[in-house]
Protein backbone atom coordinates (compact mmCIF):
# COMPACT_ATOMS: atom_id res chain seq x y z
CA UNK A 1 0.00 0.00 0.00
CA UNK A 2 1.21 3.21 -1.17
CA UNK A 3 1.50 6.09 1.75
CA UNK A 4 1.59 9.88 1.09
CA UNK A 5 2.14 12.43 3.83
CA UNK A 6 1.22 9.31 6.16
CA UNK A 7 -1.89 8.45 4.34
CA UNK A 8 -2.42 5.14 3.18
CA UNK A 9 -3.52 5.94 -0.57
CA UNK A 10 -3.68 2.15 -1.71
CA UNK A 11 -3.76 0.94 -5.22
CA UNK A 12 -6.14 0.68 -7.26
CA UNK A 13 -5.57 -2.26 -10.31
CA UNK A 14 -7.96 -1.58 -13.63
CA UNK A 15 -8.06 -4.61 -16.01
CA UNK A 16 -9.89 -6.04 -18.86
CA UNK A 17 -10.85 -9.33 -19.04
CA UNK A 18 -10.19 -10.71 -22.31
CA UNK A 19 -10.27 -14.10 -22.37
CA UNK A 20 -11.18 -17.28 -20.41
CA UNK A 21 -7.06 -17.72 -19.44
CA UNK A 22 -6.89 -15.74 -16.42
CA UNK A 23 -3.73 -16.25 -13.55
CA UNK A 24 -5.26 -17.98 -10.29
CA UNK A 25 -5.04 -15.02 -8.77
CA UNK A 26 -7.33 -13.00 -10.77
CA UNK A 27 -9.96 -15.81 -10.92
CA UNK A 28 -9.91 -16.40 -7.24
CA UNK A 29 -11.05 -12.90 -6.58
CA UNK A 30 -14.58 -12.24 -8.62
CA UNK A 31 -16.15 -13.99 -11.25
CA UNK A 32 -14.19 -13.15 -13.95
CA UNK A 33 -16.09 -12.86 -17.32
CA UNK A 34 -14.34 -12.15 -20.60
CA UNK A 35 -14.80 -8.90 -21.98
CA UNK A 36 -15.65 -7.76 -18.64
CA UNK A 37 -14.03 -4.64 -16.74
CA UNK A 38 -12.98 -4.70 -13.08
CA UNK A 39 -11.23 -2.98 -10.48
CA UNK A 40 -9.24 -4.10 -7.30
CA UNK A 41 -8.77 -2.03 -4.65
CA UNK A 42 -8.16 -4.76 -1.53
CA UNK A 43 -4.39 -3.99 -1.10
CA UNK A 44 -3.91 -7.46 -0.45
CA UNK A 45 -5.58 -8.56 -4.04
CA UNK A 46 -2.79 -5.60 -5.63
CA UNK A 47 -0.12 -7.00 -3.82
CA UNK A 48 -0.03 -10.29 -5.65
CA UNK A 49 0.98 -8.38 -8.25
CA UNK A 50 4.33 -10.12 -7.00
CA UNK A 51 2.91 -13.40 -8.06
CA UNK A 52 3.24 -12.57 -11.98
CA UNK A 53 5.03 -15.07 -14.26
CA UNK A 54 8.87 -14.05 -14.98
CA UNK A 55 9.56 -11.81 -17.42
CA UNK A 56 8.89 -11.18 -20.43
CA UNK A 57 5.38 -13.04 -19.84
CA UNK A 58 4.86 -10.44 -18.01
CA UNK A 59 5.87 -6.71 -19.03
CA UNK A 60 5.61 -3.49 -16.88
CA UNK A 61 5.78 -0.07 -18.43
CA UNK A 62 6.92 2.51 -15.52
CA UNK A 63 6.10 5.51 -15.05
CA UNK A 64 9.47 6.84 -16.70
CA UNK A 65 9.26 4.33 -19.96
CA UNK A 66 11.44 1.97 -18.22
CA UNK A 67 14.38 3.52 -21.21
CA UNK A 68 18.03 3.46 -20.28
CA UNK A 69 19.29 7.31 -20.93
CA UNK A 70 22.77 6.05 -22.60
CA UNK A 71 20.73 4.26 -25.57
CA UNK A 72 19.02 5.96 -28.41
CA UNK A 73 15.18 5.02 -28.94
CA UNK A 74 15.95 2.42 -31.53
CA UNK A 75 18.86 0.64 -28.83
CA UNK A 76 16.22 1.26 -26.12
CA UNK A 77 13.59 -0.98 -28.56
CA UNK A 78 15.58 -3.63 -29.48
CA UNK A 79 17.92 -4.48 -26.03
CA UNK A 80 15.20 -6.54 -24.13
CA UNK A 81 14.55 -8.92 -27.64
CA UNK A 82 18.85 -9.05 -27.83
CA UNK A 83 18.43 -10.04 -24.59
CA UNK A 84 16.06 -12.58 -24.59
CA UNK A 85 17.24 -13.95 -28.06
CA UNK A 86 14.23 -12.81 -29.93
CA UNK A 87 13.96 -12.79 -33.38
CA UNK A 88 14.73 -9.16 -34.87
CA UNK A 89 14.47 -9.35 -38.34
CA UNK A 90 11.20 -7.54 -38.54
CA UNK A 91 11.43 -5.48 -35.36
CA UNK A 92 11.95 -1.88 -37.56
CA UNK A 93 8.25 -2.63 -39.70
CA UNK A 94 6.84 -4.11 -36.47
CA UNK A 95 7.53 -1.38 -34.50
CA UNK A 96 7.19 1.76 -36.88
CA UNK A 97 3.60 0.42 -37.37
CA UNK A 98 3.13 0.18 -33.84
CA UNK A 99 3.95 3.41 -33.39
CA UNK A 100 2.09 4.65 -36.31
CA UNK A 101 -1.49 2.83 -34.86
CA UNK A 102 -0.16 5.00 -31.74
CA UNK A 103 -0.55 8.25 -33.66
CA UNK A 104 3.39 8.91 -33.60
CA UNK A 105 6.36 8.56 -36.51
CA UNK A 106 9.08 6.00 -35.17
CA UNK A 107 11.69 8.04 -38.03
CA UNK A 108 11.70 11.35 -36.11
CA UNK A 109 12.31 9.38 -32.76
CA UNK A 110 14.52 6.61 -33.71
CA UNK A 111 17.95 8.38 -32.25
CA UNK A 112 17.10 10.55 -30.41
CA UNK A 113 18.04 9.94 -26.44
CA UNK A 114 15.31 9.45 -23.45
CA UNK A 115 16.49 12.67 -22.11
CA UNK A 116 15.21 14.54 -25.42
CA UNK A 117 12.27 12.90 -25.25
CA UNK A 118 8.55 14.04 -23.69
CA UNK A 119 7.64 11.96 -20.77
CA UNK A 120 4.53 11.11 -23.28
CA UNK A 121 7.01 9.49 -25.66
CA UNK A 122 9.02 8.01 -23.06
CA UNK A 123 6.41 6.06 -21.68
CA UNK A 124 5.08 5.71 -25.53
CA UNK A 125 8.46 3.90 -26.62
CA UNK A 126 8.13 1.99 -23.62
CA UNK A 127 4.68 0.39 -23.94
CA UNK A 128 6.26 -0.12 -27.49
CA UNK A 129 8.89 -2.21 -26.47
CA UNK A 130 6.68 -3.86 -24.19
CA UNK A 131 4.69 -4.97 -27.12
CA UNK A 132 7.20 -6.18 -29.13
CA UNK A 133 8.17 -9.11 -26.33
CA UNK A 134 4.88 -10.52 -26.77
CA UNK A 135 3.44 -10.35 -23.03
CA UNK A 136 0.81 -12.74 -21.63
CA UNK A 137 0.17 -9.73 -19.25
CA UNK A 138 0.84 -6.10 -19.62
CA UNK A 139 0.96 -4.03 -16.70
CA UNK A 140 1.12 -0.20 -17.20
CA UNK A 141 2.18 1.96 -13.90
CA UNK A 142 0.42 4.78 -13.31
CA UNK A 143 0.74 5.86 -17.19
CA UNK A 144 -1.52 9.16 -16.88
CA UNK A 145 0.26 10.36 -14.30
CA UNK A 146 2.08 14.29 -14.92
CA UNK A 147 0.24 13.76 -18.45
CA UNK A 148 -1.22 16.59 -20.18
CA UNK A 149 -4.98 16.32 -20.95
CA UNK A 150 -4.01 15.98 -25.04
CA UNK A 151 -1.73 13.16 -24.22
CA UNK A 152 -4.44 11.57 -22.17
CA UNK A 153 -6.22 11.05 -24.75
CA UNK A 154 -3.53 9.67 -27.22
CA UNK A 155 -3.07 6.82 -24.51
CA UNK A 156 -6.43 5.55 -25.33
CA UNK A 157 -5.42 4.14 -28.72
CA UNK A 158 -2.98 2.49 -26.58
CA UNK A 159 -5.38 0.03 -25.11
CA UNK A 160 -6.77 -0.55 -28.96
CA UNK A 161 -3.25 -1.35 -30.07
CA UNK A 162 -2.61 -3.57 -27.27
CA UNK A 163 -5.97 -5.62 -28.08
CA UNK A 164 -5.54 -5.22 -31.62
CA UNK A 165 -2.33 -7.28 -31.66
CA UNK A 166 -2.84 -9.53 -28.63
CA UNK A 167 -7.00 -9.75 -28.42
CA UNK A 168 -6.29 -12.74 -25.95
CA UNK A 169 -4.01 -11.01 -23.35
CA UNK A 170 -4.08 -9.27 -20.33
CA UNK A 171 -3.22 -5.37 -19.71
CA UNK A 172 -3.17 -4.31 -16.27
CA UNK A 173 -3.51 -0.15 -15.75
CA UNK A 174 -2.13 0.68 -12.42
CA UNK A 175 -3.35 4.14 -11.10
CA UNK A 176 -3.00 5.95 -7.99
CA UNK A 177 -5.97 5.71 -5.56
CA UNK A 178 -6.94 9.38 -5.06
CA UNK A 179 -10.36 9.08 -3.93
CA UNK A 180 -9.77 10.84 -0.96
CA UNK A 181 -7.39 13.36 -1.67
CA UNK A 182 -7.85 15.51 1.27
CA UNK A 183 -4.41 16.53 3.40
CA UNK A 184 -1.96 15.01 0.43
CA UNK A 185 -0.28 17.73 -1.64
C-alpha cells in the first residue's frame, strides 16, 4: 500500500478481461467474465501483483518508460529482444507500425536519447517495447500520471493497439488511488 504524507492511498488495479485464461489469482477474486471490466482495490488482491510469471510473460511499463538514458530510442527498442534472443528481423516494420497505430512517426524518434524525449514518448516507446516481447500480461504503472490532458487522450489508442495485436491477453492499468485526496499535496 502506497503512503503519502502518512496516508495510506492504496492501489487501485484496472483490467480487462479478455479471455477465459486468467492467472489464479485473478480468478480467485470475482467472477471473472471475458470482456468484462474490473477494479481491485483490496491492497492485499494488488499485492499479488508479486505473483506474476517471470519476465517477459509479463511486461511493466513505468512511469518513466522503463528507457536506459545512454541508448538511443531504436537501442532502447531492441535491447530486451537481444536479450532474450528474440527474433529481430522484422522489429523496424513491427515497430514503426506500432507506433504509427499510436498516432506517432518512429523516423523522427529513432535516435534521439530518453532525455530529449517528452515523458509522453518516453512512456510511448516503452509500452512499445513492451509490445514487441509478446506479453501474456501487460501491466502499465500509473501511465496518466504528470500527463497533459491531449496526451491523455492519445493513450487511449494504446489500449486498442494492445488488443488489436494480442485480443487474448491481459493489460493491467495501475493508477493511484486518489479518492480521498484531502491533506496530500
Amino acid at each position: 500500500m502506497a503512503r503519502k504524507n502518512g496516508i495510506d492511498c492504496g492501489v487501485a488495479i484496472y483490467y480487462t478481461a479478455l479471455n477465459s485464461y486468467m492467472p489464479d489469482w485473478i480468478t480467485h477474486m470475482a467472477d471473472v467474465r471475458p470482456g468484462g471490466h474490473y477494479l481491485i482495490a483490496n491492497p492485499m488482491q494488488a499485492s499479488m501483483l508479486a505473483e506474476l510469471p517471470p519476465f517477459p510473460a509479463s511486461v511493466r511499463v513505468g512511469t518513466d518508460g522503463g528507457l536506459l538514458s545512454h541508448l538511443n530510442v531504436w537501442e532502447n527498442l531492441i535491447l530486451p529482444l537481444q536479450y532474450h534472443a528474440m527474433d529481430i528481423r522484422h522489429i523496424e516494420v513491427d515497430a514503426k507500425l506500432l507506433f504509427e497505430l499510436c498516432g506517432e512517426d518512429l523516423d523522427q524518434l529513432m535516435q534521439q536519447y530518453p532525455d530529449d524525449l517528452s515523458l509522453y514518448e518516453k512512456r510511448l516507446t516503452g509500452f512499445i517495447r513492451a509490445l514487441l516481447l509478446e506479453p501474456e500480461i501487460l501491466i502499465l504503472d500509473n501511465i496518466l500520471e504528470r500527463l497533459t490532458q491531449r496526451d491523455k487522450d492519445k493513450v487511449v489508442l494504446w489500449e486498442k493497439v494492445f488488443h488489436l495485436r494480442y485480443p487474448f491477453r491481459i493489460l493491467l492499468s495501475l493508477v493511484q488511488d486518489e479518492a480521498n485526496p484531502s491533506g496530500m499535496e
